[in-house]
N, C-alpha and C. Protein backbone atom coordinates (compact mmCIF):
# COMPACT_ATOMS: atom_id res chain seq x y z
N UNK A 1 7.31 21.85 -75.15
CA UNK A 1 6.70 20.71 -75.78
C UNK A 1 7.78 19.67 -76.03
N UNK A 2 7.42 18.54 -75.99
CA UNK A 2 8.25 17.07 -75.61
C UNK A 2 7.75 16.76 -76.97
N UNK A 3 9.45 16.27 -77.91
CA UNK A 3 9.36 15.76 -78.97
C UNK A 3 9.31 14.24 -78.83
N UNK A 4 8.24 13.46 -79.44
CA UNK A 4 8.95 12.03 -79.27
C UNK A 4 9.89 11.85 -81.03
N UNK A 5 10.81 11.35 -80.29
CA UNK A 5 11.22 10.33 -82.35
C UNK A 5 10.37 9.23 -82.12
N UNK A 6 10.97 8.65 -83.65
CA UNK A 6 9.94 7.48 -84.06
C UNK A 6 10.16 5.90 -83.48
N UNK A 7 11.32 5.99 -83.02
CA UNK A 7 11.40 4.72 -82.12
C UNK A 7 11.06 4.90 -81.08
N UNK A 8 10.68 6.27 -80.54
CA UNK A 8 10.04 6.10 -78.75
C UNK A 8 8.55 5.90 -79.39
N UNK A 9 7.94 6.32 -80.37
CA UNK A 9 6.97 5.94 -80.81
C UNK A 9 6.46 4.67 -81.10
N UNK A 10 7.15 3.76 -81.29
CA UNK A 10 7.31 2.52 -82.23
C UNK A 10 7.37 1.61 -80.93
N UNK A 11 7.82 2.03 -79.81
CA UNK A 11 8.60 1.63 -78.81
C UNK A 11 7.09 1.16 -77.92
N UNK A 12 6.62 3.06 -77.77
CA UNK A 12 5.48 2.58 -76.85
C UNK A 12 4.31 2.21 -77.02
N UNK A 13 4.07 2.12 -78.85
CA UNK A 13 3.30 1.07 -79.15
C UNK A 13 3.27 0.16 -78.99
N UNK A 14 4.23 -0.67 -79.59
CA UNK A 14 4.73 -2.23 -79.27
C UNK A 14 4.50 -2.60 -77.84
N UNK A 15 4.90 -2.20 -77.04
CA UNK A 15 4.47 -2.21 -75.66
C UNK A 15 3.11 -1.85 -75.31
N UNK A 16 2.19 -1.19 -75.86
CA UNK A 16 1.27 -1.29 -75.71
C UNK A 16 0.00 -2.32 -76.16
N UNK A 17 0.82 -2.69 -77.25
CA UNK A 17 0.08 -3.90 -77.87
C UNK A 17 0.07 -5.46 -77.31
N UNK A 18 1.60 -5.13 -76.90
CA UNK A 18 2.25 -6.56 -75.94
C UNK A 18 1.34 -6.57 -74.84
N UNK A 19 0.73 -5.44 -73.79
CA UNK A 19 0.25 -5.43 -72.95
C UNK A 19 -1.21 -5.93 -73.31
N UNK A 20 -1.72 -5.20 -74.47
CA UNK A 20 -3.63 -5.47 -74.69
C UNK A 20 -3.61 -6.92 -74.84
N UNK A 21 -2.41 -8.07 -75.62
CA UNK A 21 -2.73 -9.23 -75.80
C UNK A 21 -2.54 -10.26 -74.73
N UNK A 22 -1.79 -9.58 -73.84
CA UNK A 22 -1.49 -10.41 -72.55
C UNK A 22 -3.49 -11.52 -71.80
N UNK A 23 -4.33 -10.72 -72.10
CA UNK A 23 -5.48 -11.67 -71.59
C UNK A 23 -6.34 -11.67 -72.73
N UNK A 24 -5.78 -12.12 -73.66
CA UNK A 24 -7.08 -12.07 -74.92
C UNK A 24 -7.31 -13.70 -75.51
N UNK A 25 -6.53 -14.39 -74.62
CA UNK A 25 -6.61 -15.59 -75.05
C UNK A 25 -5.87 -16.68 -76.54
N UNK A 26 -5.16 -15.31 -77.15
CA UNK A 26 -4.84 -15.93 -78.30
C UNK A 26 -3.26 -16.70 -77.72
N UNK A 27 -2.83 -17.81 -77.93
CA UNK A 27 -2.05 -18.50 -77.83
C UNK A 27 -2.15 -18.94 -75.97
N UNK A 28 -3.20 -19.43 -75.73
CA UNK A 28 -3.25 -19.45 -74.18
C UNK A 28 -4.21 -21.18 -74.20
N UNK A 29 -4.12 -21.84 -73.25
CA UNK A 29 -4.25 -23.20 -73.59
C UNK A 29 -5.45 -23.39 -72.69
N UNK A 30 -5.72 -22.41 -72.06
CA UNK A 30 -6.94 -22.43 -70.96
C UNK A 30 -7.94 -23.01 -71.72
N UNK A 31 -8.22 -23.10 -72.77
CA UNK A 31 -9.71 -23.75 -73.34
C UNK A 31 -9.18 -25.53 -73.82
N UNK A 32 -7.70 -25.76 -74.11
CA UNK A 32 -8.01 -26.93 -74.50
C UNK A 32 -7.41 -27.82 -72.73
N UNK A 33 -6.89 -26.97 -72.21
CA UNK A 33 -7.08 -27.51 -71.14
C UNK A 33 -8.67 -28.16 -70.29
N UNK A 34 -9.53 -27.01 -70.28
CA UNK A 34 -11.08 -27.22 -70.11
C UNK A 34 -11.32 -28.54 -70.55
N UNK A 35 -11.41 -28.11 -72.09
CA UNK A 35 -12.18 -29.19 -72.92
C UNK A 35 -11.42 -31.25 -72.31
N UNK A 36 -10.19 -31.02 -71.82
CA UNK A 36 -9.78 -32.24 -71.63
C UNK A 36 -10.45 -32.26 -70.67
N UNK A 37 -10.31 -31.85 -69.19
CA UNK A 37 -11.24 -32.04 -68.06
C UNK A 37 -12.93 -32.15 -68.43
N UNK A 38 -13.38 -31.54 -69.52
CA UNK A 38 -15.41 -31.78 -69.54
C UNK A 38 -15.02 -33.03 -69.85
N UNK A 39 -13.55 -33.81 -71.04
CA UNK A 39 -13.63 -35.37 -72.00
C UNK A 39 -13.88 -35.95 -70.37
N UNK A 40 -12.90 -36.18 -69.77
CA UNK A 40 -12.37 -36.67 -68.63
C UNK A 40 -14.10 -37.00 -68.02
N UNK A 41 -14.68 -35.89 -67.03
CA UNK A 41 -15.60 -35.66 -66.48
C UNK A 41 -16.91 -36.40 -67.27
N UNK A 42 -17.40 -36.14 -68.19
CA UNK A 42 -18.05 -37.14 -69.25
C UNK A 42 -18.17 -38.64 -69.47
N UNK A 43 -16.86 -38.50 -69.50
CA UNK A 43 -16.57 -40.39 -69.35
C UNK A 43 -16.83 -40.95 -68.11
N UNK A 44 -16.41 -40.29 -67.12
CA UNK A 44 -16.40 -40.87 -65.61
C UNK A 44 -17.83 -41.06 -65.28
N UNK A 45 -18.88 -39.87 -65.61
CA UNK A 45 -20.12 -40.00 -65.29
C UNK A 45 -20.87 -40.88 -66.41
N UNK A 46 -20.32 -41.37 -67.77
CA UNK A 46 -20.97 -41.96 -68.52
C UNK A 46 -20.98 -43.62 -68.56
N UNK A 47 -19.52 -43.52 -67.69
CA UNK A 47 -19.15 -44.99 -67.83
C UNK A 47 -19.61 -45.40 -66.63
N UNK A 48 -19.78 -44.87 -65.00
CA UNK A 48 -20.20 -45.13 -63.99
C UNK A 48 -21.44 -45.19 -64.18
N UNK A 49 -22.38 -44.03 -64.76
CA UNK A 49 -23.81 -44.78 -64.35
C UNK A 49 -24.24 -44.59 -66.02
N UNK A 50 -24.46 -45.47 -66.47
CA UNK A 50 -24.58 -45.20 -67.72
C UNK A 50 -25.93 -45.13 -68.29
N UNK A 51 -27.02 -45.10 -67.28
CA UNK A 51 -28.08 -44.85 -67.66
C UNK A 51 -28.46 -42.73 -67.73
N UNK A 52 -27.42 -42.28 -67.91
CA UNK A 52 -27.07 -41.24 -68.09
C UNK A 52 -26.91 -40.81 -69.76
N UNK A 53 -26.47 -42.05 -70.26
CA UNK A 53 -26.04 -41.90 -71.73
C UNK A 53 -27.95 -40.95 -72.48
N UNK A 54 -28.63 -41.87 -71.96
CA UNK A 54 -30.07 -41.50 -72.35
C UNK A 54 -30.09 -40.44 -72.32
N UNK A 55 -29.85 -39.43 -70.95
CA UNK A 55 -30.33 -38.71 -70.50
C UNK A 55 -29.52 -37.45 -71.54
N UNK A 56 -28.23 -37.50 -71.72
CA UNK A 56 -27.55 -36.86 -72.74
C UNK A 56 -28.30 -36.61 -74.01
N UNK A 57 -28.49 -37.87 -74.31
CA UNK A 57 -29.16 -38.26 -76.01
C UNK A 57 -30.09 -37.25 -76.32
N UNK A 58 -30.75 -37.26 -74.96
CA UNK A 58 -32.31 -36.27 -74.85
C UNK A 58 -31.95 -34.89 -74.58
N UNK A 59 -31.34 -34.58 -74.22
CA UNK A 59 -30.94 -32.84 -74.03
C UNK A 59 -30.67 -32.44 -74.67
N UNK A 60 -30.52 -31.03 -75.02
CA UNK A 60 -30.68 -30.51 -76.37
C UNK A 60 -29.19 -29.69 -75.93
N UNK A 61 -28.70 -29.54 -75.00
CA UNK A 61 -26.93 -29.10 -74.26
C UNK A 61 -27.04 -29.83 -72.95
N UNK A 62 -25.18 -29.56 -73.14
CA UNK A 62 -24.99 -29.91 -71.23
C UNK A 62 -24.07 -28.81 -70.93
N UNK A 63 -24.34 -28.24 -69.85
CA UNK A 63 -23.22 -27.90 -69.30
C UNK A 63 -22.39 -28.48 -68.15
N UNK A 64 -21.06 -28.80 -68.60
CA UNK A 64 -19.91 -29.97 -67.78
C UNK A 64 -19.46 -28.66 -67.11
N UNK A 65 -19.34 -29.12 -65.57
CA UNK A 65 -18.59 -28.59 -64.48
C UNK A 65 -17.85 -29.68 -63.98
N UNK A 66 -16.06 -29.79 -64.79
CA UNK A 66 -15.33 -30.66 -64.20
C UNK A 66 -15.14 -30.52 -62.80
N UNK A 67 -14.82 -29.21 -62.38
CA UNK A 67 -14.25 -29.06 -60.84
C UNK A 67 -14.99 -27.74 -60.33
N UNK A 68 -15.19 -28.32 -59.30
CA UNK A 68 -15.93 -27.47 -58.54
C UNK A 68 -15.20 -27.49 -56.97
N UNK A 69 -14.93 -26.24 -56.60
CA UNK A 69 -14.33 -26.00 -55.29
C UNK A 69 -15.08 -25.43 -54.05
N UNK A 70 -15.50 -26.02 -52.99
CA UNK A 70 -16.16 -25.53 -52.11
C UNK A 70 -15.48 -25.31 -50.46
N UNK A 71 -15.39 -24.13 -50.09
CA UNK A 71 -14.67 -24.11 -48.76
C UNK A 71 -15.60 -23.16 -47.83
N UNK A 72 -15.59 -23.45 -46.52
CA UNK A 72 -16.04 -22.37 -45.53
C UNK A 72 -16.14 -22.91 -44.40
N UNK A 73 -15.99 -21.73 -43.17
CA UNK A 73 -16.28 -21.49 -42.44
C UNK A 73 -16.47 -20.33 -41.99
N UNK A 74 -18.05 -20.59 -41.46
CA UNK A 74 -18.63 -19.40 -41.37
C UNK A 74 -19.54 -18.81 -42.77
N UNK A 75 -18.87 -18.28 -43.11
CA UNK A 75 -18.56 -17.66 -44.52
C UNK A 75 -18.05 -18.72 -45.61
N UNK A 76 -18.53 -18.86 -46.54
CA UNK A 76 -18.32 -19.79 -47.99
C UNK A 76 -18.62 -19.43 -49.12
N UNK A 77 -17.89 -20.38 -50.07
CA UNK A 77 -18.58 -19.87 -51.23
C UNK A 77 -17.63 -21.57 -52.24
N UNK A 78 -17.76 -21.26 -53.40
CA UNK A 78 -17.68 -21.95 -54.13
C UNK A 78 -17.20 -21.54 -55.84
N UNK A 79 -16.60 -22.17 -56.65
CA UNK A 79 -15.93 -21.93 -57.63
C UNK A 79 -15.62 -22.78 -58.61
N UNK A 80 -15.89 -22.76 -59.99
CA UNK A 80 -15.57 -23.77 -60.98
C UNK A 80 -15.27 -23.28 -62.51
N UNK A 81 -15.08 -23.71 -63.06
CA UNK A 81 -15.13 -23.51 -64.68
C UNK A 81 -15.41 -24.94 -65.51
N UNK A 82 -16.36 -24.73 -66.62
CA UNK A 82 -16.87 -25.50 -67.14
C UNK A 82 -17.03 -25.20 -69.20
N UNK A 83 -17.66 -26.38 -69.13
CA UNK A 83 -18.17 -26.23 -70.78
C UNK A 83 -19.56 -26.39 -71.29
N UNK A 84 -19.96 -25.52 -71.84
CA UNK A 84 -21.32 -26.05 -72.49
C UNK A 84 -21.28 -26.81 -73.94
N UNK A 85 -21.77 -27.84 -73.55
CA UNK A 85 -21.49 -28.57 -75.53
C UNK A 85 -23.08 -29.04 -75.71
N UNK A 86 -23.45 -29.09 -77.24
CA UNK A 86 -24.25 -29.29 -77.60
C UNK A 86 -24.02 -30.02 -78.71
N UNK A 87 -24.59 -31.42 -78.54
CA UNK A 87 -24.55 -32.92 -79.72
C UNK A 87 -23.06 -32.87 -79.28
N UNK A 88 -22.34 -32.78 -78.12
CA UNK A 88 -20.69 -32.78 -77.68
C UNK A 88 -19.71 -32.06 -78.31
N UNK A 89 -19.95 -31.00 -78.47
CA UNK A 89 -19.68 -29.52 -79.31
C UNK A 89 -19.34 -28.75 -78.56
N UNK A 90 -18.40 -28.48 -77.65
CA UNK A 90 -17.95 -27.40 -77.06
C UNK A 90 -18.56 -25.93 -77.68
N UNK A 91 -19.49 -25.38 -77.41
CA UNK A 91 -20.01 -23.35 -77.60
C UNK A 91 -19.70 -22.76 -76.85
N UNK A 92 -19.41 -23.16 -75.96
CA UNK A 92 -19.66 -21.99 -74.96
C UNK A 92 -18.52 -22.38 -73.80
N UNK A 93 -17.95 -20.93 -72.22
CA UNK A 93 -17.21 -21.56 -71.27
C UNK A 93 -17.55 -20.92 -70.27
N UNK A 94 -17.45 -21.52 -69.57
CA UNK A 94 -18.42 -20.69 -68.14
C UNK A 94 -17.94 -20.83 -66.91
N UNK A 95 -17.97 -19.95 -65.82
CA UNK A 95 -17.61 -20.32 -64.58
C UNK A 95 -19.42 -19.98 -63.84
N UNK A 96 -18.91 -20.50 -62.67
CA UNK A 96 -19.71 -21.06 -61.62
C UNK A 96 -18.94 -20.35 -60.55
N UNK A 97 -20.09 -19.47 -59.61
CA UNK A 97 -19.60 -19.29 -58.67
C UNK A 97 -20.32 -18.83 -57.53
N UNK A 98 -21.10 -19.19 -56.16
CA UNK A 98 -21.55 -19.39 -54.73
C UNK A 98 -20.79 -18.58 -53.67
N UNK A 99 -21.66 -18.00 -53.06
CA UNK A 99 -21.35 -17.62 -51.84
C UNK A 99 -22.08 -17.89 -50.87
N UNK A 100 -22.25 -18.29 -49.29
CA UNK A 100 -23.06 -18.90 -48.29
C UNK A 100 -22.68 -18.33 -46.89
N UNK A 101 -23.62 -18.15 -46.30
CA UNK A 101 -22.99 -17.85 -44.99
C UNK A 101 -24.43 -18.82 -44.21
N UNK A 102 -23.51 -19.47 -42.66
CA UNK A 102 -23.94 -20.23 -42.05
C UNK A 102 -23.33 -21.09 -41.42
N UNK A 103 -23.72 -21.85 -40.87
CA UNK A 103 -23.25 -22.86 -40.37
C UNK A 103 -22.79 -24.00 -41.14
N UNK A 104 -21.50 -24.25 -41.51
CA UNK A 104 -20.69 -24.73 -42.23
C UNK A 104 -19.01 -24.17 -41.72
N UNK A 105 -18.31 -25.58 -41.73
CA UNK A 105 -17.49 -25.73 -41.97
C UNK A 105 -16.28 -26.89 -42.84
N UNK A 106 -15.66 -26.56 -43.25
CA UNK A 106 -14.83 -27.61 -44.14
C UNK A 106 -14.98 -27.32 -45.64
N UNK A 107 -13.92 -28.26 -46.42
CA UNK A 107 -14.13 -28.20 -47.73
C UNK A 107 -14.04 -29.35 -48.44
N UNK A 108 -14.83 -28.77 -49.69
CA UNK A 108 -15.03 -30.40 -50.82
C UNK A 108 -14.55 -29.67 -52.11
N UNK A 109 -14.58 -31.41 -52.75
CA UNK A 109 -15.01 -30.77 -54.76
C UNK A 109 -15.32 -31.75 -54.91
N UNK A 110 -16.43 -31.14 -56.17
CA UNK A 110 -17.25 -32.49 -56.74
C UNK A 110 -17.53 -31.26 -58.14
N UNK A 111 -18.20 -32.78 -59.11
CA UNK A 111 -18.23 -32.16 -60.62
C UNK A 111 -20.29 -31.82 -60.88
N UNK A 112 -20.34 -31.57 -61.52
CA UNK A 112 -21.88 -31.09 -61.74
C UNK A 112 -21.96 -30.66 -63.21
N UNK A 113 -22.99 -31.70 -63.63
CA UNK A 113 -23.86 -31.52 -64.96
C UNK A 113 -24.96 -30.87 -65.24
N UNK A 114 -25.52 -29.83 -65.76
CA UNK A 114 -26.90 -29.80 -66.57
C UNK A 114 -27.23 -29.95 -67.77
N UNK A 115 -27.91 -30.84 -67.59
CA UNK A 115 -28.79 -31.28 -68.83
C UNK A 115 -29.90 -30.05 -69.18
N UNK A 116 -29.57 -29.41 -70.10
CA UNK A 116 -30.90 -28.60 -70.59
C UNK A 116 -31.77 -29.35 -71.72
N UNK A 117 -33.19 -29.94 -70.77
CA UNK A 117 -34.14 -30.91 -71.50
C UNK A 117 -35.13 -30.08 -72.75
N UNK A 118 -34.97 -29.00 -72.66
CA UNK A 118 -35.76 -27.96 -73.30
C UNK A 118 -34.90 -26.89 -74.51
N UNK A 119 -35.60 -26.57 -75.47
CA UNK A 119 -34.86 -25.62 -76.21
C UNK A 119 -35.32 -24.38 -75.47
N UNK A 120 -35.91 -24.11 -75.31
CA UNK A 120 -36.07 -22.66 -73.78
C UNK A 120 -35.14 -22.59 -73.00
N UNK A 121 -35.36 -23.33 -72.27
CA UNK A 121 -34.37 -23.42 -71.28
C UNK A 121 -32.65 -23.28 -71.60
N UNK A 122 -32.73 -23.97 -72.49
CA UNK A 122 -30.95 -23.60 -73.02
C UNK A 122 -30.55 -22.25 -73.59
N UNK A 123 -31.89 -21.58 -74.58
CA UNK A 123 -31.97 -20.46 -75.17
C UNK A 123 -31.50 -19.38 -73.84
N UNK A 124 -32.45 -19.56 -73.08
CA UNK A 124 -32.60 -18.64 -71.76
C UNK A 124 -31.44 -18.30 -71.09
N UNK A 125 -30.72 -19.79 -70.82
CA UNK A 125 -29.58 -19.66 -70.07
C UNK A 125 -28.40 -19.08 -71.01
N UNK A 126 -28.37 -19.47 -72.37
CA UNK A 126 -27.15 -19.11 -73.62
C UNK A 126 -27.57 -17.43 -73.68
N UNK A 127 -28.52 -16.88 -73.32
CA UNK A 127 -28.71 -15.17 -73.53
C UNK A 127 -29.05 -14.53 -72.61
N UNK A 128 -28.62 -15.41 -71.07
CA UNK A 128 -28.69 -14.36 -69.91
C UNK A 128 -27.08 -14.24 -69.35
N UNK A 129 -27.16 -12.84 -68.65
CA UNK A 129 -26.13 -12.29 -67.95
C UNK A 129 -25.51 -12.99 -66.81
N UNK A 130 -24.99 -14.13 -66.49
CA UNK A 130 -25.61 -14.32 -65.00
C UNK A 130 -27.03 -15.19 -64.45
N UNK A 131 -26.89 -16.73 -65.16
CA UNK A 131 -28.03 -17.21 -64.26
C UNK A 131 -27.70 -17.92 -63.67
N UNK A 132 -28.78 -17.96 -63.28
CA UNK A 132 -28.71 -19.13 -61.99
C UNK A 132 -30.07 -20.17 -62.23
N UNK A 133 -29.47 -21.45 -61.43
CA UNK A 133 -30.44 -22.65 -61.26
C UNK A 133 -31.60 -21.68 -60.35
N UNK A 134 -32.61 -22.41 -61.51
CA UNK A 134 -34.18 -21.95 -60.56
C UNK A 134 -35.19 -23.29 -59.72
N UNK A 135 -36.25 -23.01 -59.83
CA UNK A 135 -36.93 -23.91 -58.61
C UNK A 135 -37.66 -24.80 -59.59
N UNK A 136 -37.25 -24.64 -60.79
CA UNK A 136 -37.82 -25.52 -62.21
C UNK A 136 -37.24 -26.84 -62.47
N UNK A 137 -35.72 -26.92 -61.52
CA UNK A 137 -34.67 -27.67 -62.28
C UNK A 137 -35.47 -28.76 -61.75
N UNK A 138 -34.82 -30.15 -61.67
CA UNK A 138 -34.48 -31.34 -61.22
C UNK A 138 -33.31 -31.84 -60.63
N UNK A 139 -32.92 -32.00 -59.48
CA UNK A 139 -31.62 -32.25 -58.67
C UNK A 139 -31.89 -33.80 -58.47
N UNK A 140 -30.29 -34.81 -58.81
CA UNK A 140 -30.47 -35.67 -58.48
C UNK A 140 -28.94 -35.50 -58.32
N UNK A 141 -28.63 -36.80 -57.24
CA UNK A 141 -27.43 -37.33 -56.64
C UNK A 141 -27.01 -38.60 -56.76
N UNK A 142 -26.13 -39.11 -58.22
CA UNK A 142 -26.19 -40.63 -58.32
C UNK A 142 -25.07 -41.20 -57.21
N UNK A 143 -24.32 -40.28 -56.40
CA UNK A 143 -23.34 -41.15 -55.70
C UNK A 143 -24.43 -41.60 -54.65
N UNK A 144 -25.11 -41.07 -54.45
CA UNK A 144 -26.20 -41.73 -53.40
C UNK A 144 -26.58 -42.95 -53.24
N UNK A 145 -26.12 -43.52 -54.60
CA UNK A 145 -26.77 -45.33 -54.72
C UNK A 145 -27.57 -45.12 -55.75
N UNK A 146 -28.46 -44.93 -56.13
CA UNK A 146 -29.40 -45.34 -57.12
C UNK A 146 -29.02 -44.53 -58.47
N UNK A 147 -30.03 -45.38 -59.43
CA UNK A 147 -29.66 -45.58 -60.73
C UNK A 147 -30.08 -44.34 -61.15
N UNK A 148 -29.56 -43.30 -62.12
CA UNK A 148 -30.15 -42.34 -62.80
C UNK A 148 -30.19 -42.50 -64.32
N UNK A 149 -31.50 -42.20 -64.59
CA UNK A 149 -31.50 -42.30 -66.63
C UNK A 149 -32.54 -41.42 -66.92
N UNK A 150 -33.64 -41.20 -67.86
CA UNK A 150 -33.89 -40.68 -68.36
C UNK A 150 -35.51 -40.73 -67.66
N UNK A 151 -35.56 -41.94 -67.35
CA UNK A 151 -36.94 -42.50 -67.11
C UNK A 151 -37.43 -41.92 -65.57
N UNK A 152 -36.06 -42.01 -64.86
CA UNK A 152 -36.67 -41.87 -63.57
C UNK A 152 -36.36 -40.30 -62.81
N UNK A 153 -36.03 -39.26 -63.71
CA UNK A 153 -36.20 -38.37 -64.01
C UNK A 153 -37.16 -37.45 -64.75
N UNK A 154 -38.02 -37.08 -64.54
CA UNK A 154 -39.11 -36.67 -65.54
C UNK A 154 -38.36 -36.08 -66.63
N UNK A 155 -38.81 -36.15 -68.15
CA UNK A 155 -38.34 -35.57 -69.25
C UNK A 155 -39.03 -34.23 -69.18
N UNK A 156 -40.13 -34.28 -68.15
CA UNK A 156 -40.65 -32.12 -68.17
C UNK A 156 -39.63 -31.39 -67.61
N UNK A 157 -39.03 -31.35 -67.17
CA UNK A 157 -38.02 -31.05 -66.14
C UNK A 157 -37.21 -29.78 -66.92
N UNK A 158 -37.07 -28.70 -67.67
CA UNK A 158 -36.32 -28.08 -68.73
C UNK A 158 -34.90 -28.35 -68.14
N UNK A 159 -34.84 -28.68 -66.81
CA UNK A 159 -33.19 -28.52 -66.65
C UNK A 159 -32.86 -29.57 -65.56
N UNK A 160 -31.99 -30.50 -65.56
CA UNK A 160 -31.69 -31.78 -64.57
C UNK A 160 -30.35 -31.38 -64.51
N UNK A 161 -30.47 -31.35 -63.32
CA UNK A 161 -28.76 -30.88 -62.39
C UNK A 161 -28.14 -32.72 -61.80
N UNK A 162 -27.36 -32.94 -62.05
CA UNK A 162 -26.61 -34.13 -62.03
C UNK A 162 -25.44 -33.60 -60.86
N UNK A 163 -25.15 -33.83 -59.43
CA UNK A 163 -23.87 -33.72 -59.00
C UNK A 163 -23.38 -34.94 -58.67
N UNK A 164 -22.07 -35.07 -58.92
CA UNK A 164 -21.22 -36.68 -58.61
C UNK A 164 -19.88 -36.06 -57.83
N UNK A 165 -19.34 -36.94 -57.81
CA UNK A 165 -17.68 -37.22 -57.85
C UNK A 165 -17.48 -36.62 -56.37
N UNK A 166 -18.05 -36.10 -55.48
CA UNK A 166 -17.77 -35.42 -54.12
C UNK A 166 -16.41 -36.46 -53.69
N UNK A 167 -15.13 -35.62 -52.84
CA UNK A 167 -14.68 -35.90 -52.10
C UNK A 167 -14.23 -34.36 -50.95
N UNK A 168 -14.56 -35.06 -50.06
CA UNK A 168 -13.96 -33.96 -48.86
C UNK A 168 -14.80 -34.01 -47.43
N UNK A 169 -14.74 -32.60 -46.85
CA UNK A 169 -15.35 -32.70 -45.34
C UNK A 169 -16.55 -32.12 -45.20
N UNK A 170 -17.35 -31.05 -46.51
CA UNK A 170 -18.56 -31.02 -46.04
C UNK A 170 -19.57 -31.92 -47.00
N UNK A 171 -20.84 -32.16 -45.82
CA UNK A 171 -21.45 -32.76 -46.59
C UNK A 171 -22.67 -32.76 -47.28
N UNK A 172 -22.80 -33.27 -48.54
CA UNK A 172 -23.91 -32.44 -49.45
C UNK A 172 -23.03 -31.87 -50.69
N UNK A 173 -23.83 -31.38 -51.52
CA UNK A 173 -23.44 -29.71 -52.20
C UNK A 173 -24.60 -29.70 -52.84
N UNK A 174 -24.42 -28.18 -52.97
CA UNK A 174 -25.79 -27.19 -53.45
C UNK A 174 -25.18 -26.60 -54.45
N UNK A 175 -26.39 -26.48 -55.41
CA UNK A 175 -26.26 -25.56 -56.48
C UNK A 175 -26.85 -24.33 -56.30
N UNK A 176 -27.75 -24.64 -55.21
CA UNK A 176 -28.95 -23.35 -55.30
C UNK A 176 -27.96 -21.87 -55.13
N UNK A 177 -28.10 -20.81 -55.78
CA UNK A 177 -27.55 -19.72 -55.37
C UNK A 177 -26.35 -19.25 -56.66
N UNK A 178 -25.54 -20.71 -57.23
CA UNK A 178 -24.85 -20.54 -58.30
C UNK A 178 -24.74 -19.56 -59.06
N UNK A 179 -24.20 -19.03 -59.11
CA UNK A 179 -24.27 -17.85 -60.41
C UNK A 179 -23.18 -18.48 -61.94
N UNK A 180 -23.93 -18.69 -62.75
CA UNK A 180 -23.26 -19.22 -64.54
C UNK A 180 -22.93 -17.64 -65.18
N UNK A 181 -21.65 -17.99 -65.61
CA UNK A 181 -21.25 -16.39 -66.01
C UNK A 181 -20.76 -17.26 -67.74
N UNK A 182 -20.71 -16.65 -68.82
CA UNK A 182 -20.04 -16.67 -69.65
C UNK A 182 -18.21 -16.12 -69.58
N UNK A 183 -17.23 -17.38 -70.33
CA UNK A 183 -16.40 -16.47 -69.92
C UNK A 183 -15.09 -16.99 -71.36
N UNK A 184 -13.96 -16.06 -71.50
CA UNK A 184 -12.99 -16.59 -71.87
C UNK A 184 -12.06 -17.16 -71.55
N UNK A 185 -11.74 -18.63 -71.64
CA UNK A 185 -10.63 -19.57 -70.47
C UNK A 185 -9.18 -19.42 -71.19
């Protein structure tokens, strides 16, 4: 039988503790990093089309997807991290993440909003495992040219998907398929 003393004890605690805090987030900047990219992302879409401000006013959350990464050929998929705020309250942090196979090649990023118009709908998404955009939402595209606000969007809509900011080589982006995970940044 193997004696430990109290400093090999002391020893491989400490080290064990050093190890459990390594991803627990305490002293780690990943969230106020986030939160600058949703300020950032917010402004850009509030000050560009600002008939958006409405559309905020009226939702009961958003969830901000500053960056969103999309690559493939052949085979694709997609990747982001975001914030959910409510009355601009950071609750919640979430990633986003797509997979595709098809005909596609190249890559983009662009940012993506939901407006949850409904207290259901936000409830639903804040206490599921893993959702995803359904065939309920509302998809609109303001880099397209036209004006987006509140009006020309139906307010039935429980959930309005907003994508902007695209730059790159494929063209489009989809939400359909997304998977929203809860997470610690």
């Amino acid at each position: 039988m193997t004696k430990l003393s109290r400093r090999s004890l002391l020893a491989m605690g400490g080290a064990g503790l050093t190890l459990a805090a390594c991803g627990n987030g305490i002293g780690n900047t990943g969230a106020v990093q986030l939160d600058a990219r949703v300020d950032a992302t917010r402004s850009f879409l509030l000050n560009k089309y600002p008939g958006t401000r409405e559309l905020e006013q009226k939702a009961v959350g958003v969830l901000w997807m500053p960056l969103m990464t999309e690559a493939g050929f052949g085979f694709g998929g997609s990747y982001g991290r975001g914030a959910l705020r409510i009355n601009n309250v950071t609750v919640d942090y979430y990633s986003a993440a797509s997979a595709s196979f098809g005909f596609q090649i190249g890559a983009q990023q662009y940012a993506h909003a939901l407006f949850f118009m409904t207290p259901e709908a936000l409830a639903g998404f804040r206490k599921s495992d893993g959702w995803q955009l359904g065939a309920d939402a509302r998809y609109a595209l303001p880099d397209g040219g036209g004006a987006v606000n509140a009006s020309t969007l139906t307010s039935t809509a429980p959930v309005i998907a907003l994508v902007f900011g695209q730059s790159g080589l494929i063209a489009g982006a989809s939400l359909a398929g997304t998977k929203y995970t809860r997470i610690i940044p």
